[in-house]
N, C-alpha and C. Protein backbone atom coordinates (compact mmCIF):
# COMPACT_ATOMS: atom_id res chain seq x y z
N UNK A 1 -20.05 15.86 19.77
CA UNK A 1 -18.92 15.57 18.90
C UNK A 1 -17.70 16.38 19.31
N UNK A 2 -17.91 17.56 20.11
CA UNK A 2 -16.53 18.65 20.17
C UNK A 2 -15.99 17.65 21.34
N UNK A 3 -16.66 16.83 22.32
CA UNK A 3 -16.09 16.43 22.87
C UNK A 3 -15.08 15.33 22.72
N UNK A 4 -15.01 14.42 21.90
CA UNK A 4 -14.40 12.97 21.22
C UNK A 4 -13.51 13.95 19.76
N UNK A 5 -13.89 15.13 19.81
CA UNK A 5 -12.53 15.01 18.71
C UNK A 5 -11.39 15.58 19.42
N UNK A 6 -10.91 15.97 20.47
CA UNK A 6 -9.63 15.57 20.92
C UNK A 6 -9.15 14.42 21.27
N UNK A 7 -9.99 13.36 21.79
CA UNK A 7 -9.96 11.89 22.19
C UNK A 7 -9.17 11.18 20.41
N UNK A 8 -9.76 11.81 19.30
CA UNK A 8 -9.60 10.69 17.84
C UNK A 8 -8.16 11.29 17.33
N UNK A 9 -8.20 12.65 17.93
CA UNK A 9 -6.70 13.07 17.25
C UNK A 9 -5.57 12.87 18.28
N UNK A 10 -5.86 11.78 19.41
CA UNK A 10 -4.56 11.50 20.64
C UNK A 10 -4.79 10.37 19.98
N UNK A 11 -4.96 9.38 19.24
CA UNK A 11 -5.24 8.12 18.77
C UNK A 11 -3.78 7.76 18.07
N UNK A 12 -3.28 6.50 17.98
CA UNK A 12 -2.11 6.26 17.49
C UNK A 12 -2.66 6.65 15.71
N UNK A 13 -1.66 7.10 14.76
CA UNK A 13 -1.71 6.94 13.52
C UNK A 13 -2.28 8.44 13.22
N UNK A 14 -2.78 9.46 14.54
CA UNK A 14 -3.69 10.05 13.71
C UNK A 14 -2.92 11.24 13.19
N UNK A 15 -3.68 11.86 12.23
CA UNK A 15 -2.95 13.40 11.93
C UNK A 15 -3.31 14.45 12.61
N UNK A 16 -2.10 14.99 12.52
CA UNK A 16 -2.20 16.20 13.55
C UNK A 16 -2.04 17.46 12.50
N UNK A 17 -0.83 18.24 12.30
CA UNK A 17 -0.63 19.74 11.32
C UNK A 17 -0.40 18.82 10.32
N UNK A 18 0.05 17.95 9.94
CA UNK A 18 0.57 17.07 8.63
C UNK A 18 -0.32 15.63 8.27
N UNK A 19 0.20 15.04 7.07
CA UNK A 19 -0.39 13.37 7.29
C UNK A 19 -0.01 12.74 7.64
N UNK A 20 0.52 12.99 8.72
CA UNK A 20 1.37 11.63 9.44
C UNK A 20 0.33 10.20 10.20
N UNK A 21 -0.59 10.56 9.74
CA UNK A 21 -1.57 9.73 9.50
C UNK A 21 -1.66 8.76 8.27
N UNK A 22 -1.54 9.35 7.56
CA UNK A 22 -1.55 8.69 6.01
C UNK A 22 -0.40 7.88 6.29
N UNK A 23 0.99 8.51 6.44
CA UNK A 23 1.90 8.04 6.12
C UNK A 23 2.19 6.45 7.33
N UNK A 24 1.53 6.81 8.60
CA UNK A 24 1.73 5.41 8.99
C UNK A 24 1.03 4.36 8.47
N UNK A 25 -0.02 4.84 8.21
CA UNK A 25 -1.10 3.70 7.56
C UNK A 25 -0.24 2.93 6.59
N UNK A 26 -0.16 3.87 5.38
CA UNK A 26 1.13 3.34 4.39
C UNK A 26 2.25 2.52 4.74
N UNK A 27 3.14 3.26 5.86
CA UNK A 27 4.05 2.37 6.39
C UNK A 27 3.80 1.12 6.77
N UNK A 28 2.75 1.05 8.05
CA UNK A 28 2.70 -0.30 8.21
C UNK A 28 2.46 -1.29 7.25
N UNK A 29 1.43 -0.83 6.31
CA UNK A 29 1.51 -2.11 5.21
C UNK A 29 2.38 -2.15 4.26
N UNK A 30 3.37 -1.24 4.16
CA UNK A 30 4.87 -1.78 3.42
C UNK A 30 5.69 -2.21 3.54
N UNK A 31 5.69 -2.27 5.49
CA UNK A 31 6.63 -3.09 6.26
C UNK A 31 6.04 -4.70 6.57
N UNK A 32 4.90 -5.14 6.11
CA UNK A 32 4.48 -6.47 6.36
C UNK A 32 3.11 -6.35 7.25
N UNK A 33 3.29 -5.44 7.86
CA UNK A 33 2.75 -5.68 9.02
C UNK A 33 1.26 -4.78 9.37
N UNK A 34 0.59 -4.73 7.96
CA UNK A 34 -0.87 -4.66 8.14
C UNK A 34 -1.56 -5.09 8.94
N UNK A 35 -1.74 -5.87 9.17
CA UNK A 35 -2.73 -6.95 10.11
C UNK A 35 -2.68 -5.83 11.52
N UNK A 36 -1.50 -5.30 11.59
CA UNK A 36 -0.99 -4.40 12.73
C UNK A 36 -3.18 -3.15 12.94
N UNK A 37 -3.23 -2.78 12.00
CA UNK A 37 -3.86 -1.97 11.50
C UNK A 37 -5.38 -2.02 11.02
N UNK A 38 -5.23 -2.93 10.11
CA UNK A 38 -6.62 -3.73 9.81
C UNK A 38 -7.64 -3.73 10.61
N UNK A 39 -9.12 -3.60 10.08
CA UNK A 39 -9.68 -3.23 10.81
C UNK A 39 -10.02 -2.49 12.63
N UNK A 40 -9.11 -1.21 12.68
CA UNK A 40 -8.54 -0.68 13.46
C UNK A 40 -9.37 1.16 13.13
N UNK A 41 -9.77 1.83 13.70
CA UNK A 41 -10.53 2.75 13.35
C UNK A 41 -8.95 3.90 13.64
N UNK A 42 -9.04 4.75 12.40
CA UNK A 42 -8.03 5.73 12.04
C UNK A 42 -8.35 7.24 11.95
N UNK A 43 -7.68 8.09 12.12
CA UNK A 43 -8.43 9.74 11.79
C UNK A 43 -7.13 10.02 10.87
N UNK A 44 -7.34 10.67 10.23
CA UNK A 44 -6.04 10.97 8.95
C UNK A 44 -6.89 12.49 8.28
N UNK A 45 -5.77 13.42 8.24
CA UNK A 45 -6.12 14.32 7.78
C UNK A 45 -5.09 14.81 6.47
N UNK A 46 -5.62 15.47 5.59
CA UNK A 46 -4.55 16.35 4.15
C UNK A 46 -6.03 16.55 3.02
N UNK A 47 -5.28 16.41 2.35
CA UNK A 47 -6.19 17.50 1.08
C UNK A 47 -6.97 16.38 0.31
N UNK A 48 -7.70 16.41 -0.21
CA UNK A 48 -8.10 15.66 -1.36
C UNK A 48 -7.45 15.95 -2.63
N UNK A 49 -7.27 14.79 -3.11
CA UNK A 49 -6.03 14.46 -4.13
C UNK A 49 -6.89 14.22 -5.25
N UNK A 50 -7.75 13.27 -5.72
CA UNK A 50 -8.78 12.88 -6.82
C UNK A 50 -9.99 12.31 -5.90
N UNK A 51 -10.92 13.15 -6.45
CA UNK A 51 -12.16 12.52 -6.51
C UNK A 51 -12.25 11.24 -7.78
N UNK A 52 -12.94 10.44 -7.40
CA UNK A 52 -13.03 8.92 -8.21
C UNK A 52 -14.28 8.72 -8.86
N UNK A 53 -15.23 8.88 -7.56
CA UNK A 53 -16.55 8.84 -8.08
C UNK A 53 -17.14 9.42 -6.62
N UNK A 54 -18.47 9.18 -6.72
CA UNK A 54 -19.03 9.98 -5.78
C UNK A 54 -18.85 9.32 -4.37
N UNK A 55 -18.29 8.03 -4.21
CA UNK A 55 -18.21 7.13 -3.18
C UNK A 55 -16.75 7.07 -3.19
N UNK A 56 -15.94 7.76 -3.54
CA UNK A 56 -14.75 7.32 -3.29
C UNK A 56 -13.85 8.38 -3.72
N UNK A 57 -12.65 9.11 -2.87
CA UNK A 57 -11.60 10.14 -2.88
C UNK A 57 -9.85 9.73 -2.53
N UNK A 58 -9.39 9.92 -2.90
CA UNK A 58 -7.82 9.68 -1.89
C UNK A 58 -7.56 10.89 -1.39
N UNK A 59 -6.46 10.85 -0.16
CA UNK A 59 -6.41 11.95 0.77
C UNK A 59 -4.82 11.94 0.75
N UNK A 60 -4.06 12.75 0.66
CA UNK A 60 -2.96 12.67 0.71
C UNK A 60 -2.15 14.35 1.39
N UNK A 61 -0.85 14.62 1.16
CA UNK A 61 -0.32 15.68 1.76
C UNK A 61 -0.89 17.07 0.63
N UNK A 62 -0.50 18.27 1.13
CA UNK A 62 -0.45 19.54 0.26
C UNK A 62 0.12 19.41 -1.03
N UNK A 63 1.25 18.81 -1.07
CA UNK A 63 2.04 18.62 -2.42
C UNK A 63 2.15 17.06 -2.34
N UNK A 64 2.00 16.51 -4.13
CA UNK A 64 1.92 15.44 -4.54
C UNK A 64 2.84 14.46 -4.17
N UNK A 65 4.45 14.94 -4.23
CA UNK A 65 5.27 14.40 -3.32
C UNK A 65 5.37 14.40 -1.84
N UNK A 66 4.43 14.70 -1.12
CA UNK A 66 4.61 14.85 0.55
C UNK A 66 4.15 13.38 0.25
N UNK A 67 3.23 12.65 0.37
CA UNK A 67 2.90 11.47 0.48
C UNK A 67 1.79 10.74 -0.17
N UNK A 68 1.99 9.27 -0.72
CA UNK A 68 1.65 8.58 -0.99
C UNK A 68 -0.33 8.87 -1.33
N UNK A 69 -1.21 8.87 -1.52
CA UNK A 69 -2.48 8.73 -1.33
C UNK A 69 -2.99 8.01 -1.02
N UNK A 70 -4.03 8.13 0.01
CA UNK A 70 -4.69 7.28 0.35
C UNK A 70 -6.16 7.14 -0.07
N UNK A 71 -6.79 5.42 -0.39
CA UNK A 71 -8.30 5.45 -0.64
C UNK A 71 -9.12 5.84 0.42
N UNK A 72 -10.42 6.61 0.34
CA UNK A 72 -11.10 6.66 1.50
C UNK A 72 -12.10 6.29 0.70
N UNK A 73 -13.14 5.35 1.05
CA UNK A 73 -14.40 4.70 0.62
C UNK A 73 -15.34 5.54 1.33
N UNK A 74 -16.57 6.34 0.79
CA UNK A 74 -17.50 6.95 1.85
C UNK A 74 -19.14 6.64 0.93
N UNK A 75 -19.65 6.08 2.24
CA UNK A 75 -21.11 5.04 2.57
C UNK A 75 -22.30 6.60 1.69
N UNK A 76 -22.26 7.08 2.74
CA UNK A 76 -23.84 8.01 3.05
C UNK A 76 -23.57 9.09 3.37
N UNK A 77 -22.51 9.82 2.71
CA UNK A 77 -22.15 11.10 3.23
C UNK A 77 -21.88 12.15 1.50
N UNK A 78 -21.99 13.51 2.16
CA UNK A 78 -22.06 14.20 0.87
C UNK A 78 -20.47 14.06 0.26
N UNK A 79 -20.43 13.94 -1.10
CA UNK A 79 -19.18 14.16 -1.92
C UNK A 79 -18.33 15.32 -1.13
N UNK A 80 -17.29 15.31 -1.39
CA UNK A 80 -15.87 16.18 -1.49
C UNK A 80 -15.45 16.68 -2.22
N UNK A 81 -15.53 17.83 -2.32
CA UNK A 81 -14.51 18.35 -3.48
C UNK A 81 -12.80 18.37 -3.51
N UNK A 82 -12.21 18.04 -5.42
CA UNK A 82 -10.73 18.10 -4.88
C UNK A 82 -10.26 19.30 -4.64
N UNK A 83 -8.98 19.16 -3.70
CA UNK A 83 -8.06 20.33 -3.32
C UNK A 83 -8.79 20.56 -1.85
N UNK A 84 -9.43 19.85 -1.18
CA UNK A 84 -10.25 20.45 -0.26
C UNK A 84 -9.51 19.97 0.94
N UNK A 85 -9.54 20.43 2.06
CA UNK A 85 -8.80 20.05 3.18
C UNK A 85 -9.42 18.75 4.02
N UNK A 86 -9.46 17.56 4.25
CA UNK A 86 -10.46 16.84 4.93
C UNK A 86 -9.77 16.38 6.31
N UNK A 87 -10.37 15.69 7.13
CA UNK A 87 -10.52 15.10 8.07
C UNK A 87 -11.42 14.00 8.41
N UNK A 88 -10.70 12.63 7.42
CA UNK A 88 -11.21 11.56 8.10
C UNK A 88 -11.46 10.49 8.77
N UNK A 89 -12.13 9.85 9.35
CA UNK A 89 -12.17 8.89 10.47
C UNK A 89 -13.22 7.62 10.23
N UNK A 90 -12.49 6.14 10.07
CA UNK A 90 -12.97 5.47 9.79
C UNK A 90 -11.73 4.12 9.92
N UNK A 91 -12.49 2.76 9.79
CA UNK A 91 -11.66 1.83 9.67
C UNK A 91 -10.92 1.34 8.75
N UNK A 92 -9.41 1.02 8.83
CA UNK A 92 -8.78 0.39 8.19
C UNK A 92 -8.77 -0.81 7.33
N UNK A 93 -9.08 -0.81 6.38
CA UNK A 93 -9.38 -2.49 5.47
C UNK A 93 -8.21 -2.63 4.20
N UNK A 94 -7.89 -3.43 3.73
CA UNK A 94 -7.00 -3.59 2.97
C UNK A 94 -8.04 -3.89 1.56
N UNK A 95 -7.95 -3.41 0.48
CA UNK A 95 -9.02 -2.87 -0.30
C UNK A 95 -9.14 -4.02 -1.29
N UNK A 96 -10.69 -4.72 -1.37
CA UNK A 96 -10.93 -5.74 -2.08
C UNK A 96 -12.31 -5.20 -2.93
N UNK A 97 -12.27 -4.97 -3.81
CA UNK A 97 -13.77 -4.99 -4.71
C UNK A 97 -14.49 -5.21 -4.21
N UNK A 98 -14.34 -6.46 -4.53
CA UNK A 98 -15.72 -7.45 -4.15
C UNK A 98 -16.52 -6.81 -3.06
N UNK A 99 -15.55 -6.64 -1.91
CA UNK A 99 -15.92 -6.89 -0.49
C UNK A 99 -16.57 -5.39 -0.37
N UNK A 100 -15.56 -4.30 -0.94
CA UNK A 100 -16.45 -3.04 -0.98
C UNK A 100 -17.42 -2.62 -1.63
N UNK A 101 -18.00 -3.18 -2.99
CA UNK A 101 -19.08 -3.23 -3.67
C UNK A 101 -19.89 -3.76 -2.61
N UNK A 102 -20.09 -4.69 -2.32
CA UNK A 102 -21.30 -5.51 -1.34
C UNK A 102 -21.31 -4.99 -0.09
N UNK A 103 -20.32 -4.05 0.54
CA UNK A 103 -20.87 -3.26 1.49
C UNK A 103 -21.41 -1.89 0.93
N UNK A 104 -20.89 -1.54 0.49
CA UNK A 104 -22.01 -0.01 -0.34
C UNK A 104 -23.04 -0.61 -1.56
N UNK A 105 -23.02 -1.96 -1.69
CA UNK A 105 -24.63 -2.07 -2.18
C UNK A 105 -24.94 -1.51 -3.45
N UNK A 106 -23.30 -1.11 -3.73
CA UNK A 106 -23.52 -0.86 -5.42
C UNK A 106 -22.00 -0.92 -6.14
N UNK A 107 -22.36 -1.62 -7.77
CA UNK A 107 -21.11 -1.84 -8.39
C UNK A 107 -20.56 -0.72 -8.78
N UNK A 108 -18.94 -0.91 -8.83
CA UNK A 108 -18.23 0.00 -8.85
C UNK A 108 -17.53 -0.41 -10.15
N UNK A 109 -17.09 0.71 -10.80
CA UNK A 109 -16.28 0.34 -12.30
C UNK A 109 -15.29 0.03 -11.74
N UNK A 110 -14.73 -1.33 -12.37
CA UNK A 110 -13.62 -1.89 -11.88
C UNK A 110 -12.48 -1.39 -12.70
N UNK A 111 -12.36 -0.85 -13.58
CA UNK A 111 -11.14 0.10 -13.98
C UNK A 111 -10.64 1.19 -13.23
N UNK A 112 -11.49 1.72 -12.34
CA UNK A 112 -11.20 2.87 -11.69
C UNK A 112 -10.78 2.38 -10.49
N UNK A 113 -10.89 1.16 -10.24
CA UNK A 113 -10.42 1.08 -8.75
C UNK A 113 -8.91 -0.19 -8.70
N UNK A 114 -8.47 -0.72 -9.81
CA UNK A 114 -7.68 -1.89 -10.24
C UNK A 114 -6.37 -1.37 -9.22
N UNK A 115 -6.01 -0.02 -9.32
CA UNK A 115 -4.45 0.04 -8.42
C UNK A 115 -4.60 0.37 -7.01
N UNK A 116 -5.97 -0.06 -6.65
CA UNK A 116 -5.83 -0.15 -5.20
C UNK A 116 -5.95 -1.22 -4.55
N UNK A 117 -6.35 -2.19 -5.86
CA UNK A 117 -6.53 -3.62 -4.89
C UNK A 117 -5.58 -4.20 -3.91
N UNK A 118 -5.54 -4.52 -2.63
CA UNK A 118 -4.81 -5.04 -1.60
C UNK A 118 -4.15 -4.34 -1.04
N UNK A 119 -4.58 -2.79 -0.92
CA UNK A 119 -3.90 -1.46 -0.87
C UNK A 119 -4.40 -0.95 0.54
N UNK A 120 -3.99 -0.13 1.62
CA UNK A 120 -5.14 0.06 2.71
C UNK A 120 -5.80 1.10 2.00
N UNK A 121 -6.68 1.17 2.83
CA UNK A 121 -8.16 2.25 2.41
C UNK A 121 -8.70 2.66 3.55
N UNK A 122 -9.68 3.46 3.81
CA UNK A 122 -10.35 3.68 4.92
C UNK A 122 -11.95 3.89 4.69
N UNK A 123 -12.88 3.00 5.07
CA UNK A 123 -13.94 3.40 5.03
C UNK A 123 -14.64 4.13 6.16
N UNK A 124 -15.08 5.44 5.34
CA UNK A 124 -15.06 6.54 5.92
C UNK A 124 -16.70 6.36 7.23
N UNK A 125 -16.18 6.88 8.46
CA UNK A 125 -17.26 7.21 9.62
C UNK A 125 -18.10 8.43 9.27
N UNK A 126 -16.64 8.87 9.60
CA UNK A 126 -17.00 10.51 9.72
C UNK A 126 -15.91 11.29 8.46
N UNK A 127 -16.55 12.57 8.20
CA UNK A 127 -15.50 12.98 7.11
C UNK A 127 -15.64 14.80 7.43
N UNK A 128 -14.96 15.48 7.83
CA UNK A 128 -14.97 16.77 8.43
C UNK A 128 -14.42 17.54 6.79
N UNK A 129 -14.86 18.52 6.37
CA UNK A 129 -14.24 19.55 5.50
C UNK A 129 -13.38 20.67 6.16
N UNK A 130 -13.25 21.31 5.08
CA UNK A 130 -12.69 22.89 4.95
C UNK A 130 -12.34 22.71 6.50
N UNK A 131 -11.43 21.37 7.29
CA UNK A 131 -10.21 21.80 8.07
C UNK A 131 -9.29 22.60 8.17
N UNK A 132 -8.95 22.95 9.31
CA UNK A 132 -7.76 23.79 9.07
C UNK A 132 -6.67 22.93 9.38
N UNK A 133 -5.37 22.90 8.16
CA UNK A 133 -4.10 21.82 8.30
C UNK A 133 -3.04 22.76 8.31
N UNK A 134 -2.20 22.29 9.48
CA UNK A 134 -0.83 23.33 9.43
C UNK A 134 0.25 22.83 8.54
């Protein structure tokens, strides 16, 4: 793995000291042009913003105004705590219930997830902690 994580952080979109990861993701789908992105594998790094449930966190900057949050959907991996620094890597999907319930194989309260519908997300590969972010 030490070898491919310089390879995921030369990757277009990814984060480097900041989320400038997050923030392209965001961009592209506010400029139209998701599809750009969509199913497209991403590394994005910043803090955890809310934990949701045990399958699901947003990742966003140090402070609430640096940027936007992002969903990260995660399969088979241990929870996150919030405020925590992450690093993760996974594909781009534009966020449908349906479609993410029936890939994690279990229902999700649909109140908790209503303001992300058609939103990007990332379902998570890999998910690194207690990063260090400049």
């Amino acid at each position: 793995m030490l070898v491919l994580t310089p390879l995921l952080l030369g990757l277009p979109g990814c984060g480097g000291g900041d989320p400038e990861g997050i923030t392209e993701i965001r961009d592209t789908f506010e400029s139209g042009d998701a599809g750009s992105v969509i199913g497209q594998e991403r590394t994005v790094e910043g803090w955890v913003q809310e934990v949701i449930s045990p399958w699901a966190f947003t990742v966003g900057g140090e402070e609430p105004s640096d940027v936007e949050p992002l969903l990260v959907i995660e399969k088979d991996m241990p929870p996150v705590d919030q405020d925590d620094p992450v690093r993760v890597t996974g594909p781009v999907g534009e966020f449908d219930l349906d479609e993410v319930q029936e890939e994690l194989g279990r229902d999700l309260a649909e109140n908790l997830y209503d303001q992300y519908q058609g939103e990007p997300y990332i379902m998570a590969e890999s998910i690194a902690e207690d990063v260090e972010i400049d």
